[in-house]
N, C-alpha and C. Protein backbone atom coordinates (compact mmCIF):
# COMPACT_ATOMS: atom_id res chain seq x y z
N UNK A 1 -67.58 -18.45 -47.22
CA UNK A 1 -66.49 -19.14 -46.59
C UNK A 1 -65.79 -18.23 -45.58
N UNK A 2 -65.67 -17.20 -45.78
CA UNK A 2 -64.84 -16.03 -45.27
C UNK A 2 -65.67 -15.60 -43.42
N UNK A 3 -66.84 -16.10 -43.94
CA UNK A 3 -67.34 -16.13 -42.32
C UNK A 3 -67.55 -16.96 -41.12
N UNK A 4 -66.99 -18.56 -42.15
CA UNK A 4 -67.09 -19.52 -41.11
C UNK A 4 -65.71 -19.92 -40.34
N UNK A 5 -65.79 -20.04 -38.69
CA UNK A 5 -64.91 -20.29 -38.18
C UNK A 5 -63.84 -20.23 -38.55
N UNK A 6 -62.45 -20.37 -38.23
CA UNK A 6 -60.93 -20.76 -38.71
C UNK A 6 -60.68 -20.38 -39.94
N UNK A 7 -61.68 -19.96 -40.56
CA UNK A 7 -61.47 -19.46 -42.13
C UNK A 7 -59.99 -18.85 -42.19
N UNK A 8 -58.67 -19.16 -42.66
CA UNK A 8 -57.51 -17.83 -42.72
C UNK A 8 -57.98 -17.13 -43.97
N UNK A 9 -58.49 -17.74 -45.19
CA UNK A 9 -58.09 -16.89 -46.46
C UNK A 9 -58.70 -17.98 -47.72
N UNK A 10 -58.34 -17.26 -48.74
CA UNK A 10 -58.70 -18.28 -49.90
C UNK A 10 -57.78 -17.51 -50.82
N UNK A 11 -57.66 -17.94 -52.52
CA UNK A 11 -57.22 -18.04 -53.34
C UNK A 11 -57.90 -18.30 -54.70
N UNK A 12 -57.79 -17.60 -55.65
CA UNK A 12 -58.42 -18.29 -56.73
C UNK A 12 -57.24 -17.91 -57.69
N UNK A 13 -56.54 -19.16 -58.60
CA UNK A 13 -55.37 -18.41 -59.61
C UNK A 13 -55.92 -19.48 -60.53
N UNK A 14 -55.87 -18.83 -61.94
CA UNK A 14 -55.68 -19.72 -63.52
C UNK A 14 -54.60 -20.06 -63.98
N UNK A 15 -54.88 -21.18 -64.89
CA UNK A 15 -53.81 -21.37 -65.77
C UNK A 15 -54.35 -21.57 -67.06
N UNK A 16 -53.90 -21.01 -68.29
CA UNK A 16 -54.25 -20.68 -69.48
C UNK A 16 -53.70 -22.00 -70.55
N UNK A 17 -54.74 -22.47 -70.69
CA UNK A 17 -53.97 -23.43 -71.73
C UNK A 17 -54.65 -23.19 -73.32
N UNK A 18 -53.75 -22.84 -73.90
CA UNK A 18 -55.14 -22.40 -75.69
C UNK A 18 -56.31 -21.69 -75.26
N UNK A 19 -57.52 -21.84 -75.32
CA UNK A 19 -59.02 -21.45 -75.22
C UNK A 19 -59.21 -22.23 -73.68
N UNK A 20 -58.61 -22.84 -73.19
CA UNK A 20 -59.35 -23.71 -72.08
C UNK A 20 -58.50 -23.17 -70.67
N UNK A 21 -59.16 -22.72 -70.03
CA UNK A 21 -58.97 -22.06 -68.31
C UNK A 21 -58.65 -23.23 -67.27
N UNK A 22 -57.68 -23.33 -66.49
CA UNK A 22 -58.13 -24.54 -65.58
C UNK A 22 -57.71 -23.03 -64.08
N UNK A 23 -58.80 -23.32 -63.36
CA UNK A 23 -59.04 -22.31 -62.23
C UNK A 23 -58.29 -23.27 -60.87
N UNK A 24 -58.00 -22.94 -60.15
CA UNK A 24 -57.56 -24.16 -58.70
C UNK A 24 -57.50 -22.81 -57.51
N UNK A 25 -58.57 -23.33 -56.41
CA UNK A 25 -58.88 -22.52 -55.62
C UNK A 25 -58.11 -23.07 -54.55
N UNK A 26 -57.61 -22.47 -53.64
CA UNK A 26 -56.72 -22.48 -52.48
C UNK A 26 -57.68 -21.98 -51.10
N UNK A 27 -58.06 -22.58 -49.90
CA UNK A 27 -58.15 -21.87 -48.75
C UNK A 27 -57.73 -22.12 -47.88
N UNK A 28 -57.67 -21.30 -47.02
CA UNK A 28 -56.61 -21.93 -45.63
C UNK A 28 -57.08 -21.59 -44.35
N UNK A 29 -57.07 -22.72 -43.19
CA UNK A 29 -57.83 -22.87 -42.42
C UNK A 29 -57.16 -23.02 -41.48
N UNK A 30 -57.74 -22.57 -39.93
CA UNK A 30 -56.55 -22.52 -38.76
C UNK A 30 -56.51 -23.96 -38.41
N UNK A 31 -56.77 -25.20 -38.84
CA UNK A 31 -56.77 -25.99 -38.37
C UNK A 31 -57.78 -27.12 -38.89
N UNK A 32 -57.78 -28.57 -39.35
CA UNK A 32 -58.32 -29.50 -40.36
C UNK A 32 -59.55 -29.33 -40.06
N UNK A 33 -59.89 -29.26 -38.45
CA UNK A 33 -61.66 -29.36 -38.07
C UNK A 33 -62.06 -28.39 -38.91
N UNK A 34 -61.48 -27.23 -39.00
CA UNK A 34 -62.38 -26.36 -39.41
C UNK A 34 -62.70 -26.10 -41.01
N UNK A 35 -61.99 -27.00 -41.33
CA UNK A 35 -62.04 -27.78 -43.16
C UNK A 35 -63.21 -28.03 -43.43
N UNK A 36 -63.73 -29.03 -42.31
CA UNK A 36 -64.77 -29.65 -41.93
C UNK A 36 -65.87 -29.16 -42.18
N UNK A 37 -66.23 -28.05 -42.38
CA UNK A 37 -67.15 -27.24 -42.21
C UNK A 37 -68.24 -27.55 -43.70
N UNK A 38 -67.46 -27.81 -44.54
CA UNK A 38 -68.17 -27.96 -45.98
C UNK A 38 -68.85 -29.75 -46.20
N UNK A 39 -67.84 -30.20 -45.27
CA UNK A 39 -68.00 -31.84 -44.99
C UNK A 39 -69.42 -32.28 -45.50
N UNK A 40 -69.77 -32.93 -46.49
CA UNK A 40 -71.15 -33.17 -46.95
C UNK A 40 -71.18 -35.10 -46.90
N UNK A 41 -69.65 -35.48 -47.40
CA UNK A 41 -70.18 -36.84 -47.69
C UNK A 41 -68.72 -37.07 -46.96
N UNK A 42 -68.03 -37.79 -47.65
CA UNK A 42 -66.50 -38.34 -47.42
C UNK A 42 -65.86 -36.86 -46.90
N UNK A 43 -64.80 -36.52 -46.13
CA UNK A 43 -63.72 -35.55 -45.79
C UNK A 43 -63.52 -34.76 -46.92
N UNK A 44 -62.88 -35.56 -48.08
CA UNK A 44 -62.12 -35.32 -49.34
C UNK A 44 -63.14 -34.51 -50.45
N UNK A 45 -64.45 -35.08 -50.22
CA UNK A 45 -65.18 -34.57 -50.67
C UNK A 45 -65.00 -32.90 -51.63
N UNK A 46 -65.37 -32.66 -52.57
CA UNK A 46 -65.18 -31.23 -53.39
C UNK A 46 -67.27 -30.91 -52.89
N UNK A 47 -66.76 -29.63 -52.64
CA UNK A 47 -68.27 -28.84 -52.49
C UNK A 47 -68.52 -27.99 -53.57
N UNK A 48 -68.81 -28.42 -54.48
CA UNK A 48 -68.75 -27.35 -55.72
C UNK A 48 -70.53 -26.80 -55.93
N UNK A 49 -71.04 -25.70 -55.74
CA UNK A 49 -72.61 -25.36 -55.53
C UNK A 49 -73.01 -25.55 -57.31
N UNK A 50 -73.97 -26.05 -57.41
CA UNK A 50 -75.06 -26.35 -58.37
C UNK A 50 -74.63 -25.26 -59.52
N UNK A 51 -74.77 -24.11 -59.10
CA UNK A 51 -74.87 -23.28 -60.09
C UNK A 51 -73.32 -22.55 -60.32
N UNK A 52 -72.34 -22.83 -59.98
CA UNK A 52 -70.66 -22.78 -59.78
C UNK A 52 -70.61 -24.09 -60.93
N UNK A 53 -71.52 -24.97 -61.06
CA UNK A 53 -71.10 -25.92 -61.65
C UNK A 53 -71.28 -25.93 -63.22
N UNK A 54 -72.71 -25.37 -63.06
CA UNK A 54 -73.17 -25.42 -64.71
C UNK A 54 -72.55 -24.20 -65.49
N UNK A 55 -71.23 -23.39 -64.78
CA UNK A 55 -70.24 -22.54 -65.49
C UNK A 55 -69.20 -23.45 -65.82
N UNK A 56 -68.95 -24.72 -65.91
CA UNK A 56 -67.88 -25.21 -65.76
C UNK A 56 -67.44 -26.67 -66.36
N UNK A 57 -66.50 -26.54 -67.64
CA UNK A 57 -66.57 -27.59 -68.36
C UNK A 57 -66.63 -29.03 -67.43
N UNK A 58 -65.61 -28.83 -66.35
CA UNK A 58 -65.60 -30.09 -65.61
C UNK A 58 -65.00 -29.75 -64.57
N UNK A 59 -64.84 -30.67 -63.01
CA UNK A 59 -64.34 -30.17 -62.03
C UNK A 59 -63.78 -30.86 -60.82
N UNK A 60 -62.84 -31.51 -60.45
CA UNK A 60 -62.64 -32.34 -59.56
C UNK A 60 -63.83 -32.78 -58.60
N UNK A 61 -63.53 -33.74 -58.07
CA UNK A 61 -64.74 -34.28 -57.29
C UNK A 61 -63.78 -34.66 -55.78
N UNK A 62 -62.63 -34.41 -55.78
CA UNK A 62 -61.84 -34.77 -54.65
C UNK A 62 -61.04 -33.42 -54.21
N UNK A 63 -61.07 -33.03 -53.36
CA UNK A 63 -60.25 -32.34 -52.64
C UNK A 63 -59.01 -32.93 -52.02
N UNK A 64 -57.71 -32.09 -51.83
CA UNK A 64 -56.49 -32.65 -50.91
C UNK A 64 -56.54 -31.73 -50.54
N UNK A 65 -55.62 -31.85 -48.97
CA UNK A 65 -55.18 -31.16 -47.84
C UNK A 65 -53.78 -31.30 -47.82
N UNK A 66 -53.18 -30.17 -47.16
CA UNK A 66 -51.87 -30.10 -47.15
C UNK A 66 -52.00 -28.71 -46.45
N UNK A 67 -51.25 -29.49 -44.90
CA UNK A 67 -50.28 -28.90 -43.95
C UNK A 67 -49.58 -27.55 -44.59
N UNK A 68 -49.69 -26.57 -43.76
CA UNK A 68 -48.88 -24.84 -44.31
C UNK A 68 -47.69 -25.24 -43.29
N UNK A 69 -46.87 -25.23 -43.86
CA UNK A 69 -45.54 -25.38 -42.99
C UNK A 69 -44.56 -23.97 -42.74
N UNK A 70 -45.01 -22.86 -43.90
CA UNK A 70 -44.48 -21.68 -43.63
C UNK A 70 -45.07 -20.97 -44.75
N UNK A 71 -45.16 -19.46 -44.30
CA UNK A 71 -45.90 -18.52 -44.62
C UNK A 71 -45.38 -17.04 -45.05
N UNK A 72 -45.35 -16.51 -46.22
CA UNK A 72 -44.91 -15.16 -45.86
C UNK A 72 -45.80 -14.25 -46.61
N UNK A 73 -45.84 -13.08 -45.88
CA UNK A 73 -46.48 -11.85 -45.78
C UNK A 73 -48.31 -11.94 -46.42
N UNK A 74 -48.47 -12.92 -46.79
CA UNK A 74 -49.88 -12.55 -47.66
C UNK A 74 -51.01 -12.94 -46.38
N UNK A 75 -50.92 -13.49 -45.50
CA UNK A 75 -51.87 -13.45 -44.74
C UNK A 75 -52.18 -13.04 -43.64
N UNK A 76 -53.44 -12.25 -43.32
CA UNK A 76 -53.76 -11.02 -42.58
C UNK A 76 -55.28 -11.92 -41.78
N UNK A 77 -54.97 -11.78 -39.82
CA UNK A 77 -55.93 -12.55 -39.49
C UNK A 77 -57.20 -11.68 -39.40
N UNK A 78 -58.28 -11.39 -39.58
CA UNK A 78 -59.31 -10.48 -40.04
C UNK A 78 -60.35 -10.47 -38.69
């Protein structure tokens, strides 16, 4: 991801519930086209690779977008 176009950054943070992990990945992009890039079926679409998958009790199948309206210090343009 980190090498295609508009790429700004990504994110990976957990949340711990008992024994069960829920992971939610964050990336950020200079701009929606360049979202685009993973685009396989619908926009919304989740790109989750084959083998990312069979680690993983279960996993959204929809992606959302949401506008960065302000920013501080964590991102560095590379």
């Amino acid at each position: 991801m980190a090498e295609l176009p508009g790429h700004l950054g990504a994110s990976l943070a957990v949340k711990v519930n008992g024994t069960d992990y829920e992971l939610v990945v964050t990336s950020l992009w200079s701009d929606l086209a360049s979202a685009g890039h993973f685009e396989q079926g619908a926009f919304d679409d989740a790109v989750v690779k084959p083998s990312t998958q069979k680690l993983l009790k279960s996993f959204d199948l929809k992606v959302e977008y949401f506008e960065t309206l302000v920013t501080t210090g964590i991102l560095e343009k590379g």
